[in-house]
C-alpha atoms as a PDB file:
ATOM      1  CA  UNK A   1     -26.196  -0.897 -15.348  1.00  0.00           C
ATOM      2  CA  UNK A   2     -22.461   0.402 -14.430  1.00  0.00           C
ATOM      3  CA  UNK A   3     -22.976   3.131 -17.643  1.00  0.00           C
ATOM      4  CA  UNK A   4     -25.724   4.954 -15.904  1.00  0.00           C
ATOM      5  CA  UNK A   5     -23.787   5.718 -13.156  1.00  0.00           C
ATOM      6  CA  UNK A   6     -20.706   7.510 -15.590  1.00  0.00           C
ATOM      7  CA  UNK A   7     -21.051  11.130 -16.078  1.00  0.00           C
ATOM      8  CA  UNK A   8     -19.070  13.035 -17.289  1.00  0.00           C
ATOM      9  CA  UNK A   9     -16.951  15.495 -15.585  1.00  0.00           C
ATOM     10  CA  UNK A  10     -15.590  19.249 -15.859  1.00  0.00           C
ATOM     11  CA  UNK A  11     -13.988  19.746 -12.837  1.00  0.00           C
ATOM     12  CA  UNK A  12     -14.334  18.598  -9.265  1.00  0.00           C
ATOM     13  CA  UNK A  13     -17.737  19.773  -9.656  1.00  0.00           C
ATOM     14  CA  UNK A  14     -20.398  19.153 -12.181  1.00  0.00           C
ATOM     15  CA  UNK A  15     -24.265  19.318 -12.867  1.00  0.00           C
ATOM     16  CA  UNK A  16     -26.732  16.838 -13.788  1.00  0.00           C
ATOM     17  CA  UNK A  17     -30.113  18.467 -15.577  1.00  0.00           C
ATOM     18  CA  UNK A  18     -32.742  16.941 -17.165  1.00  0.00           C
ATOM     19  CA  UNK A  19     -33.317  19.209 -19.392  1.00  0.00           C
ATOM     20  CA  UNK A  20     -36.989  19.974 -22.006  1.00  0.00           C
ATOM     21  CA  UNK A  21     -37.443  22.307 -25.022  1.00  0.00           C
ATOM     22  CA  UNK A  22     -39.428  25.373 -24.186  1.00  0.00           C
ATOM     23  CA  UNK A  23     -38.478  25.141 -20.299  1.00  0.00           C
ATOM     24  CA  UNK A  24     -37.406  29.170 -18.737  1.00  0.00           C
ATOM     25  CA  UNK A  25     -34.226  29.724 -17.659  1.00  0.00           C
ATOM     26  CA  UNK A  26     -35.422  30.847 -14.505  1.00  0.00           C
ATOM     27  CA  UNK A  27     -35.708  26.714 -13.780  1.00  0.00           C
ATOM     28  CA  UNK A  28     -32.175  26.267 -13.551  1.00  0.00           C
ATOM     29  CA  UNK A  29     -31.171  29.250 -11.731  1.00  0.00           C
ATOM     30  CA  UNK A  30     -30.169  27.356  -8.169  1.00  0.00           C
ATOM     31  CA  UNK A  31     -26.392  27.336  -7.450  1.00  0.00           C
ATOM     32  CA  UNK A  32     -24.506  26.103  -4.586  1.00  0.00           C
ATOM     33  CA  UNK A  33     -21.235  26.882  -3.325  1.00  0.00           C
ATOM     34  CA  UNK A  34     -18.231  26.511  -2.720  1.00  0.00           C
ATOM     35  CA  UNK A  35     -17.739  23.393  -4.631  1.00  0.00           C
ATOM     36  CA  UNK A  36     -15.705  21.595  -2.089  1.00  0.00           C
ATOM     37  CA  UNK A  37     -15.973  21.936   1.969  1.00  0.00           C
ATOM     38  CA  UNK A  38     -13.236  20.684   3.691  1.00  0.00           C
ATOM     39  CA  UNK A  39     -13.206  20.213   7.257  1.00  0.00           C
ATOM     40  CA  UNK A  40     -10.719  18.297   9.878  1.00  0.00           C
ATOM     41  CA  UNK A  41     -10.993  16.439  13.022  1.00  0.00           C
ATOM     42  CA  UNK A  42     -10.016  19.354  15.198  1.00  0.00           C
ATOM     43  CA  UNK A  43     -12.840  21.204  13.615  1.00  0.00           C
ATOM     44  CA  UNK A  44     -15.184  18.967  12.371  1.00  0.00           C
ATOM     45  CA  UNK A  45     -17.783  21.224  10.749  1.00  0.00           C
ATOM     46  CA  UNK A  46     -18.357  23.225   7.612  1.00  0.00           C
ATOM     47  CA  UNK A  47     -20.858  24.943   5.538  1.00  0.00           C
ATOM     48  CA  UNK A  48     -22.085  25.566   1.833  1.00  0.00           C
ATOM     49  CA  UNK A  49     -24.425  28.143   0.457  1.00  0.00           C
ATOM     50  CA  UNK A  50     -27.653  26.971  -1.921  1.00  0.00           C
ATOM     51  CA  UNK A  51     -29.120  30.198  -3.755  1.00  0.00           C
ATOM     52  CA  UNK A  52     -32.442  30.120  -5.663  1.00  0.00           C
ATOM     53  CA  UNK A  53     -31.927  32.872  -8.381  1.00  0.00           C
ATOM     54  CA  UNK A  54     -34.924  31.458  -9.921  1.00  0.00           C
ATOM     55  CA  UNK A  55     -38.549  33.236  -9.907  1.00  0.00           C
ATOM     56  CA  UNK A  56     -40.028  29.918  -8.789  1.00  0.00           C
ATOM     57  CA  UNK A  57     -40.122  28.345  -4.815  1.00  0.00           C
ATOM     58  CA  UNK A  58     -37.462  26.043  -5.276  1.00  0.00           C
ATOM     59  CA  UNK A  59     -37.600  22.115  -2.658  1.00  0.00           C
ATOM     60  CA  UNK A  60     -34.076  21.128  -1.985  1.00  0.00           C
ATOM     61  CA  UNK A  61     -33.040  17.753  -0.199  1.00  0.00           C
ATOM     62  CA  UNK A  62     -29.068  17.303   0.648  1.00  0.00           C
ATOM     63  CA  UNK A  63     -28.011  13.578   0.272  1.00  0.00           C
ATOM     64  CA  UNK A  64     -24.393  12.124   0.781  1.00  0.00           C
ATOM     65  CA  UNK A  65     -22.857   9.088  -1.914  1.00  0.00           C
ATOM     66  CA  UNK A  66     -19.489   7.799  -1.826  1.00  0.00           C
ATOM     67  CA  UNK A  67     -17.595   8.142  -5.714  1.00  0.00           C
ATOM     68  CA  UNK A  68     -14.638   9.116  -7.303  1.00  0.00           C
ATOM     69  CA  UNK A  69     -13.370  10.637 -10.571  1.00  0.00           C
ATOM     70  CA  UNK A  70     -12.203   7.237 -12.671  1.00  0.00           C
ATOM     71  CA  UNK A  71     -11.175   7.324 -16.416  1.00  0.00           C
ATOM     72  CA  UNK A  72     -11.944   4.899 -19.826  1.00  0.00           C
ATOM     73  CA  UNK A  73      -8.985   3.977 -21.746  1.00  0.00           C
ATOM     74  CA  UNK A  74      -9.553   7.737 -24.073  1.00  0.00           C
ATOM     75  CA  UNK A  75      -8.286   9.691 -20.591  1.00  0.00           C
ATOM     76  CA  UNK A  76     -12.332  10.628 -20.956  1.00  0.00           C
ATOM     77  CA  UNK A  77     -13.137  11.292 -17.336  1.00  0.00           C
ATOM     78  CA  UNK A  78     -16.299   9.937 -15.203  1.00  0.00           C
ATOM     79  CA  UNK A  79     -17.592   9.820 -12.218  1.00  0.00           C
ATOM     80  CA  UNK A  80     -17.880   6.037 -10.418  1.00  0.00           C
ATOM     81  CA  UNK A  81     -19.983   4.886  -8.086  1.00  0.00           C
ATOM     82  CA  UNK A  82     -20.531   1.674  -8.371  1.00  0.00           C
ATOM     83  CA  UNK A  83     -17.436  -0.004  -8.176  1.00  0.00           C
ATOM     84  CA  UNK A  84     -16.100   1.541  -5.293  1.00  0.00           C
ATOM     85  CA  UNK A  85     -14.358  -1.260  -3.362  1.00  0.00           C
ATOM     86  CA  UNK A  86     -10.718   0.318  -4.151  1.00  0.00           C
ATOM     87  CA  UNK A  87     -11.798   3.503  -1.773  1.00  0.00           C
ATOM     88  CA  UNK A  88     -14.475   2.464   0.315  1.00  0.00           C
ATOM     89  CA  UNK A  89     -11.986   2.418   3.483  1.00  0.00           C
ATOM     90  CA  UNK A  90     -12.281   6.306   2.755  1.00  0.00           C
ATOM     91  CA  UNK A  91     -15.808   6.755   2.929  1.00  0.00           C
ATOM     92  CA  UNK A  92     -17.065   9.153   5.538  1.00  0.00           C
ATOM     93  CA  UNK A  93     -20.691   7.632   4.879  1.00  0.00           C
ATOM     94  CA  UNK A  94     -23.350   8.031   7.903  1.00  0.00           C
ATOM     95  CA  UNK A  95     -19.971  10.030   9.738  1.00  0.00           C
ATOM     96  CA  UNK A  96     -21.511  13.061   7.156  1.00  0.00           C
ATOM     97  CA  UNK A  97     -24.732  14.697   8.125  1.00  0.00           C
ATOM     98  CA  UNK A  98     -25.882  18.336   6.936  1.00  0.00           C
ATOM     99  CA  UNK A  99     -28.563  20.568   8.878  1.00  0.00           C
ATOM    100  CA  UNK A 100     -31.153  21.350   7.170  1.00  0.00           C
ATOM    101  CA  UNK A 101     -31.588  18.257   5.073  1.00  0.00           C
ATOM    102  CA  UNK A 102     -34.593  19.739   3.278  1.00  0.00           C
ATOM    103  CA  UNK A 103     -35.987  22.918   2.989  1.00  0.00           C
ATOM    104  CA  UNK A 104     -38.117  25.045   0.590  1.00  0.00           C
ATOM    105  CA  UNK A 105     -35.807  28.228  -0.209  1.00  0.00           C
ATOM    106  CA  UNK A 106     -37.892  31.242  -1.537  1.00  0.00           C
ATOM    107  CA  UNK A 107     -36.745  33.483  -4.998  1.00  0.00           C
ATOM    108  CA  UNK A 108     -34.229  34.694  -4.390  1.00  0.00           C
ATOM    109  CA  UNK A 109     -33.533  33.617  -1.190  1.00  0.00           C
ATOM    110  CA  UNK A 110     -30.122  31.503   0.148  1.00  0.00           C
ATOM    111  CA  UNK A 111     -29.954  28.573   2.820  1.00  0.00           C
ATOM    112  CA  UNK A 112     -26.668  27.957   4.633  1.00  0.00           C
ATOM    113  CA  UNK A 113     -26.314  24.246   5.300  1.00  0.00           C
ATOM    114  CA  UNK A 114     -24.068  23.343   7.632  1.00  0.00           C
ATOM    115  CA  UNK A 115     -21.889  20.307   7.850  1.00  0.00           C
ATOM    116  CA  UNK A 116     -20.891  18.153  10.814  1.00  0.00           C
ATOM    117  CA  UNK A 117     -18.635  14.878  10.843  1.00  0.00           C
ATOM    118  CA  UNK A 118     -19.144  12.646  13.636  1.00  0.00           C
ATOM    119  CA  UNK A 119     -15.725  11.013  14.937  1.00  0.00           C
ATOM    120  CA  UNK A 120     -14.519   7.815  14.794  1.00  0.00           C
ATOM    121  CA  UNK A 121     -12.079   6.723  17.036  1.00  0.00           C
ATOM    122  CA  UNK A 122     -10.909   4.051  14.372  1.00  0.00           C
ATOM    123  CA  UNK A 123     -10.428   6.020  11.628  1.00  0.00           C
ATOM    124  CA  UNK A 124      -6.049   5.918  10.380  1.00  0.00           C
ATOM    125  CA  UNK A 125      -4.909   8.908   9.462  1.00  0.00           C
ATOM    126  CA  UNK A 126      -5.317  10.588   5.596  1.00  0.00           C
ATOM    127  CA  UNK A 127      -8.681  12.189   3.986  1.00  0.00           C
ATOM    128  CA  UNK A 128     -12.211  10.968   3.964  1.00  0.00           C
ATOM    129  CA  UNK A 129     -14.627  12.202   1.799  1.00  0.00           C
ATOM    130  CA  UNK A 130     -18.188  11.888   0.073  1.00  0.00           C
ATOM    131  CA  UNK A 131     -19.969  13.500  -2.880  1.00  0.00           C
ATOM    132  CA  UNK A 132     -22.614  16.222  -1.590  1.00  0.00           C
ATOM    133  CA  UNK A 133     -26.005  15.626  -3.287  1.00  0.00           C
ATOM    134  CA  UNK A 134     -28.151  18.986  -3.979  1.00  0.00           C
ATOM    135  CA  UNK A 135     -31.264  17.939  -5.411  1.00  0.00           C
ATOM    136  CA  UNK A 136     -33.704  21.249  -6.425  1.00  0.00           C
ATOM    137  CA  UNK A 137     -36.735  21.511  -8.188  1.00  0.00           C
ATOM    138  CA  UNK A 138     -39.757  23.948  -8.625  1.00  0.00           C
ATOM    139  CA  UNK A 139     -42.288  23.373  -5.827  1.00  0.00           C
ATOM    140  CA  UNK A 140     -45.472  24.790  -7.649  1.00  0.00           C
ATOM    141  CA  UNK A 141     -44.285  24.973 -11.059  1.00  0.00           C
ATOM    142  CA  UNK A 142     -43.772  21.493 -13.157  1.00  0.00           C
ATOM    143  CA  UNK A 143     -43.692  21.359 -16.206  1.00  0.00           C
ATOM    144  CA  UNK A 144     -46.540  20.180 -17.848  1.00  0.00           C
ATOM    145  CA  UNK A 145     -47.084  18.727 -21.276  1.00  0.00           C
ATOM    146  CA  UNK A 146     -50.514  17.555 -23.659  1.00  0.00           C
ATOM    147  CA  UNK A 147     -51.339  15.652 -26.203  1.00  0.00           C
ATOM    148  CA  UNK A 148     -54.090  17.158 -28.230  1.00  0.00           C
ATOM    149  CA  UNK A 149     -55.504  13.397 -29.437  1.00  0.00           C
ATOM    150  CA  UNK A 150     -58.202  12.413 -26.450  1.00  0.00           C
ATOM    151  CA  UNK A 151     -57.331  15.504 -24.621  1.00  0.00           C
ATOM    152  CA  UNK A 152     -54.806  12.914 -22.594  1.00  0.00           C
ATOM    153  CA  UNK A 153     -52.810  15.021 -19.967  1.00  0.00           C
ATOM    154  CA  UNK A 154     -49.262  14.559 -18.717  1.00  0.00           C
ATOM    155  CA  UNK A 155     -47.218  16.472 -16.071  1.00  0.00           C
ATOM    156  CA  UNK A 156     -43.543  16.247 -16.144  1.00  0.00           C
ATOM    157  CA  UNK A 157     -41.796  17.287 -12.672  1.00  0.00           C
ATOM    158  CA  UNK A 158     -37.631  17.596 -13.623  1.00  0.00           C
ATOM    159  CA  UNK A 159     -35.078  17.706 -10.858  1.00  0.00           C
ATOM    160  CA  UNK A 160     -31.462  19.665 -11.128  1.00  0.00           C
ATOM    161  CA  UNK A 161     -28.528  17.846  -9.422  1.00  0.00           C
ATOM    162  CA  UNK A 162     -25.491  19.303  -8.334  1.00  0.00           C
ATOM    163  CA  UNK A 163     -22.736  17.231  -7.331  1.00  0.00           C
ATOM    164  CA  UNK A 164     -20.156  18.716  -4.904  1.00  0.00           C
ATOM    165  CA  UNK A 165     -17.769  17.402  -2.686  1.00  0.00           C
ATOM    166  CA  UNK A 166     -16.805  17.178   1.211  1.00  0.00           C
ATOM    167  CA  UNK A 167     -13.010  16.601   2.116  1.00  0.00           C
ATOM    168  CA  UNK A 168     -12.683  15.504   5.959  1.00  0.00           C
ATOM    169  CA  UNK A 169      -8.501  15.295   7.364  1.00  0.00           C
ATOM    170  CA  UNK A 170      -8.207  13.023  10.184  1.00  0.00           C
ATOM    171  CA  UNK A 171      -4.698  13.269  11.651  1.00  0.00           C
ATOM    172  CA  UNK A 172      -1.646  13.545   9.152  1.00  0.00           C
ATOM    173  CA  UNK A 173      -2.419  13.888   5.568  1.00  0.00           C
ATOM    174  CA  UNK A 174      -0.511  14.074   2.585  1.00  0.00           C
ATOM    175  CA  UNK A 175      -0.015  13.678  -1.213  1.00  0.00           C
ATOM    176  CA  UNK A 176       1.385  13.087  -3.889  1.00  0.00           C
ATOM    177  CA  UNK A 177       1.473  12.404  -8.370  1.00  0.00           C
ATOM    178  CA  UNK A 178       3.505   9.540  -9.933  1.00  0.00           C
ATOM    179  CA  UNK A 179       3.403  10.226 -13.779  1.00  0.00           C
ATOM    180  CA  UNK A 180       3.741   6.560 -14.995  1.00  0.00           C
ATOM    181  CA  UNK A 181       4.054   8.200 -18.571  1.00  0.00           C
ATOM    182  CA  UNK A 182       3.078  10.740 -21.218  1.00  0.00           C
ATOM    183  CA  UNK A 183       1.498  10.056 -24.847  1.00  0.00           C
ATOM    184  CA  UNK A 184       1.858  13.366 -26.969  1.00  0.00           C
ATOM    185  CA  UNK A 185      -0.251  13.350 -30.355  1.00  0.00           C
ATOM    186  CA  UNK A 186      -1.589  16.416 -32.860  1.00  0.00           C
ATOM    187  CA  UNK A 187      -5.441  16.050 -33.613  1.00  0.00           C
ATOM    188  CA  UNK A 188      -6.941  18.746 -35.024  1.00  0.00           C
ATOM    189  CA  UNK A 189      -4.808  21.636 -34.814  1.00  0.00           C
ATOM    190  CA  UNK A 190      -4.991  20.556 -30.749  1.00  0.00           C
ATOM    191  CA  UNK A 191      -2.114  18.906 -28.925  1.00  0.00           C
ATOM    192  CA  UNK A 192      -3.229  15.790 -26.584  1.00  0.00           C
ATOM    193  CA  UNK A 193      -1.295  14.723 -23.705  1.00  0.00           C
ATOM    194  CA  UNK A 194      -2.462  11.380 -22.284  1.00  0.00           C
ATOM    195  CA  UNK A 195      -0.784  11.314 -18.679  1.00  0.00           C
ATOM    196  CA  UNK A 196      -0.854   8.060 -17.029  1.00  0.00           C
ATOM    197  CA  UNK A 197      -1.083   9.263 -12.807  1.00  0.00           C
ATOM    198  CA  UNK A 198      -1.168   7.653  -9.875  1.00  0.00           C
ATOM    199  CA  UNK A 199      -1.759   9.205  -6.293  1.00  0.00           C
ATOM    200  CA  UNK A 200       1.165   8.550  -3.320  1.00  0.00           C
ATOM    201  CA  UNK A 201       0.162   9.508   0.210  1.00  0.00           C
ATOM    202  CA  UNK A 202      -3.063   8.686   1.988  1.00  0.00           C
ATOM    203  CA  UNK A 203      -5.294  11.706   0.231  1.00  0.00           C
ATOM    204  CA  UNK A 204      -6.277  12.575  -3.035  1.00  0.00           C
ATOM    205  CA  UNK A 205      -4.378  15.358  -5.010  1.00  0.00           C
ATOM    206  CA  UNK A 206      -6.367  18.198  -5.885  1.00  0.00           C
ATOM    207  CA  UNK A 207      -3.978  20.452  -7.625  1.00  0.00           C
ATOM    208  CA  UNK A 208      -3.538  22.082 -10.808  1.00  0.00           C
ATOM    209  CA  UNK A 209      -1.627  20.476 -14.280  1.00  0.00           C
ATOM    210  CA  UNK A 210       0.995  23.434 -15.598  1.00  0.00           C
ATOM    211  CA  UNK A 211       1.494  22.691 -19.453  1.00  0.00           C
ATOM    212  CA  UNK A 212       4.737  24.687 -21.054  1.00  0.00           C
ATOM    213  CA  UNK A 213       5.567  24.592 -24.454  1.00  0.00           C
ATOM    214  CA  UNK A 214       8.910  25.092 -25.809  1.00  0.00           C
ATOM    215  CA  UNK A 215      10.226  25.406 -29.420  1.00  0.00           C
ATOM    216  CA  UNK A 216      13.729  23.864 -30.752  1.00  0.00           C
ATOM    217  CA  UNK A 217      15.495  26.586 -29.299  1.00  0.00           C
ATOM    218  CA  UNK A 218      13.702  26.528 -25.575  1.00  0.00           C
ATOM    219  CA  UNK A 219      11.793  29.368 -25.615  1.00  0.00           C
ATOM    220  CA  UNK A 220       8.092  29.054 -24.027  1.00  0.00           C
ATOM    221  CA  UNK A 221       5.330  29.079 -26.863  1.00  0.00           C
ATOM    222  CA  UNK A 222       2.227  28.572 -24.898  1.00  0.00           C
ATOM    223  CA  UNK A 223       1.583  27.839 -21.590  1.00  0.00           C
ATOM    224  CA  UNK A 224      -2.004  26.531 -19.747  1.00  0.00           C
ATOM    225  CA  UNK A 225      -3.400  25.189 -16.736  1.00  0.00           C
ATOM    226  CA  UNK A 226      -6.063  22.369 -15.635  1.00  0.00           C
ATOM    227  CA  UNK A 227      -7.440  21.671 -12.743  1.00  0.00           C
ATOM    228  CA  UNK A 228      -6.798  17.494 -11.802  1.00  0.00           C
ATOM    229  CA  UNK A 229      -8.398  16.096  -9.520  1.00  0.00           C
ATOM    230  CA  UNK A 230      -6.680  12.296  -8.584  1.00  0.00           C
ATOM    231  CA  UNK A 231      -8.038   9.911  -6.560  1.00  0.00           C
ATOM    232  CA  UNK A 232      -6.325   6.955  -7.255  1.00  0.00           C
ATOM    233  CA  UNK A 233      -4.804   6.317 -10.779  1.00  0.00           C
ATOM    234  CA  UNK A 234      -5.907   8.023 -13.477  1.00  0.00           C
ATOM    235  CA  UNK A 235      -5.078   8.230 -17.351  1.00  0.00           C
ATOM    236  CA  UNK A 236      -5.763  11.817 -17.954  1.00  0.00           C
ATOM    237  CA  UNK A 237      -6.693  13.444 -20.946  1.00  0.00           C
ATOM    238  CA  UNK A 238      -5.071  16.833 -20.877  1.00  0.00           C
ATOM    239  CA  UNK A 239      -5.433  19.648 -24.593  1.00  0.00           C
ATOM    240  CA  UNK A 240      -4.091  22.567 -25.666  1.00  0.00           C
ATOM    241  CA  UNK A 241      -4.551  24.312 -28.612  1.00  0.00           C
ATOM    242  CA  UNK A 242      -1.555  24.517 -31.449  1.00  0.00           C
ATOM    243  CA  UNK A 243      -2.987  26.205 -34.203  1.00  0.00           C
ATOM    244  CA  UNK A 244      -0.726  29.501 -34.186  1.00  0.00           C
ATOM    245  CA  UNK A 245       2.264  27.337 -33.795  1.00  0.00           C
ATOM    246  CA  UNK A 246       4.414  26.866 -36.807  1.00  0.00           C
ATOM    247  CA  UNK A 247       5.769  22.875 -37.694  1.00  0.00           C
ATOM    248  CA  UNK A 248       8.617  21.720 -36.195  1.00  0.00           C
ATOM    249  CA  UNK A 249       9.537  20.043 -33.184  1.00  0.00           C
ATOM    250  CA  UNK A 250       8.705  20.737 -29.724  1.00  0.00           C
ATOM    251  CA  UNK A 251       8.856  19.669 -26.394  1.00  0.00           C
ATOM    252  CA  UNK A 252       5.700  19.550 -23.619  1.00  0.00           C
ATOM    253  CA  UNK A 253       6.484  19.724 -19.747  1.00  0.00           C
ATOM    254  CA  UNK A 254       3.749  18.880 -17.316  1.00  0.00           C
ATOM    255  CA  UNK A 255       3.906  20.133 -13.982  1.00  0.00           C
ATOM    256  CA  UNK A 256       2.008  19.109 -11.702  1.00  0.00           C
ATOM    257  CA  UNK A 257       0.840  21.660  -8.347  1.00  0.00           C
ATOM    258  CA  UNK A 258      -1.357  20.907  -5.164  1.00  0.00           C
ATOM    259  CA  UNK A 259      -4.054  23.798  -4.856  1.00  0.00           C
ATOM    260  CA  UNK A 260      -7.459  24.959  -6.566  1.00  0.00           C
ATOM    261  CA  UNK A 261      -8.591  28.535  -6.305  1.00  0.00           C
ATOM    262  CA  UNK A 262     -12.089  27.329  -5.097  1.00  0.00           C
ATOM    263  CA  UNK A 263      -9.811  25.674  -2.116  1.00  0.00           C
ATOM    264  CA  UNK A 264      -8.224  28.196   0.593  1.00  0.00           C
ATOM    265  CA  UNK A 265      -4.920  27.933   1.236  1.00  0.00           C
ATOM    266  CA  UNK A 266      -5.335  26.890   4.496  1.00  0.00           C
ATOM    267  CA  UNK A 267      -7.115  23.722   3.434  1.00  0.00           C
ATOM    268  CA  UNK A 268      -4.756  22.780   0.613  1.00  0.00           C
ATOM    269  CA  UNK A 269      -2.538  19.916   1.181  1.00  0.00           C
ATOM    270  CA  UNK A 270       0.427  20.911   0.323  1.00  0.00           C
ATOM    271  CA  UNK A 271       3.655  18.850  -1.542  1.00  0.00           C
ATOM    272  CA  UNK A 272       6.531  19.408  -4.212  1.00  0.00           C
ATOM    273  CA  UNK A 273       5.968  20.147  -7.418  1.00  0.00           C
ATOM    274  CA  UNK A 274       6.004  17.361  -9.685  1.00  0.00           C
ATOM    275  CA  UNK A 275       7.119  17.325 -13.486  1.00  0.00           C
ATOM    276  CA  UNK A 276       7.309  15.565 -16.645  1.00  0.00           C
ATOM    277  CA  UNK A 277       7.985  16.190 -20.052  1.00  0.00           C
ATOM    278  CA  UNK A 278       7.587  14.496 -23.918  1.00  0.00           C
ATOM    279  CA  UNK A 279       9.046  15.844 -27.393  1.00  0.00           C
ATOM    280  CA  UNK A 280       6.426  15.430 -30.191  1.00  0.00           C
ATOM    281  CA  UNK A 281       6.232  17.114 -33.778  1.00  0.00           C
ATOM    282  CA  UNK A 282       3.852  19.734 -35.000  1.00  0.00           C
ATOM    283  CA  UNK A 283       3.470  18.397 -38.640  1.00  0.00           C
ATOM    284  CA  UNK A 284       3.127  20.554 -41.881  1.00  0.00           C
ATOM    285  CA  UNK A 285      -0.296  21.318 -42.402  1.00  0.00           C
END
């Protein structure tokens, strides 16, 4: 039961389709953004935009669930919601409501949904949050399939799911990364960093992972970036690709950043920069 609740993930964000040969593209044309609202307990409200760029009156319902970004032992990341014991003192559950909760949005039309959290006199201080539930699908159009044999009919109604996520600050909040280790190993022409993290503070790091590359004689190679999102501890999975590099030995540093660019500045929380760094080999090919 717990493996239909792991999806996987490519970001903070991430969509769940069911998808059906033959289906127009105009189906999956609803969006929603920004992919994270966060909001505090001096100004508990927000807002997020669902668009219908489809041709097709689309029926959306907002729900809330409480999960977090968890990983197998591969640094393959999911999403869990199941087992949820470890953060469910940071659930903003029935504290989250959104206005409208359903709505039919017209082509080419966009709804503004806003946010409120209610307050709870209880609540320590650090971040709450919950995973925003868009749920869209055609109101007049489903999909409908036949079998010729009997002239037996079927209609098939699909649903698009996208999964964002609400960050509420109650009082002082901070962060942090502890980099229990680093695994470095060449597959494929890519390099594969498996970083072993675990959050400090009382909120969840959403930052950025800064990969350098340097050769034997410290110059910078390559350089990318990730976004990481860490909950709680995490073995991420981390690539970059090697193939223009030449054999030899090298040396990967990991830094790690607060801050997303889908996150203003303003709502970042901010801390020091945190680093790490493993030698490994590029081997002869």
């Amino acid at each position: 039961m717990k493996a239909l609740f792991r999806t996987s993930l490519v970001s903070l964000s991430f969509l769940l389709a069911v998808a059906f040969a033959g289906l127009p593209e105009a189906h999956a044309q609803v969006s929603v953004a920004p992919t994270t609202v966060v909001m505090e307990n001096r100004n508990p409200f927000g807002e997020f935009i669902v668009a219908n760029q489809s041709a097709a009156p689309q029926e959306v319902r907002i729900s809330f669930q409480f999960g977090y970004p968890r990983s197998d032992e591969k640094g393959e990341i999911y999403m869990e919601y199941e087992d949820v014991a470890q953060g469910e003192p940071r659930d903003l559950g029935e504290r989250v409501r959104a206005f409208p909760r359903a709505f039919v949005l017209p082509p080419g039309e966009q709804q503004t949904v806003r946010l409120m959290v209610s307050p709870d006199a209880d609540a320590v201080d650090g971040v709450y949050w919950s995973r925003i539930v868009t749920t869209s699908n055609p109101r007049d159009e489903d999909v409908e399939t036949r079998q010729v044999q009997e002239g037996v009919g079927a209609r098939i109604a699909f649903q698009i799911r996208h999964v964002t996520t609400v960050l509420f600050k109650q009082g002082d909040a901070h962060t942090g990364v502890d980099v229990h280790g680093l695994e470095a190993n060449i597959e494929d022409d890519e390099l594969v960093i498996l970083a072993d993290l675990e959050r400090t503070g009382n909120a969840p790091f959403i930052g950025r992972s800064h990969l350098r590359i340097f050769d034997d004689a410290g110059e910078v190679v390559l350089e990318s970036e990730q976004n990481v999102s860490l909950y709680f501890e995490l073995l991420r999975r981390l690539t970059a690709s090697v193939e223009d590099l030449a054999p030899g030995d090298y040396r990967a540093e990991l830094e790690f950043r607060a801050g997303q660019r889908d996150i203003a500045r303003a709502d970042r929380i901010s801390m020091d920069p945190v680093s790490a760094e493993i030698g490994f080999q590029i081997p002869e090919r």
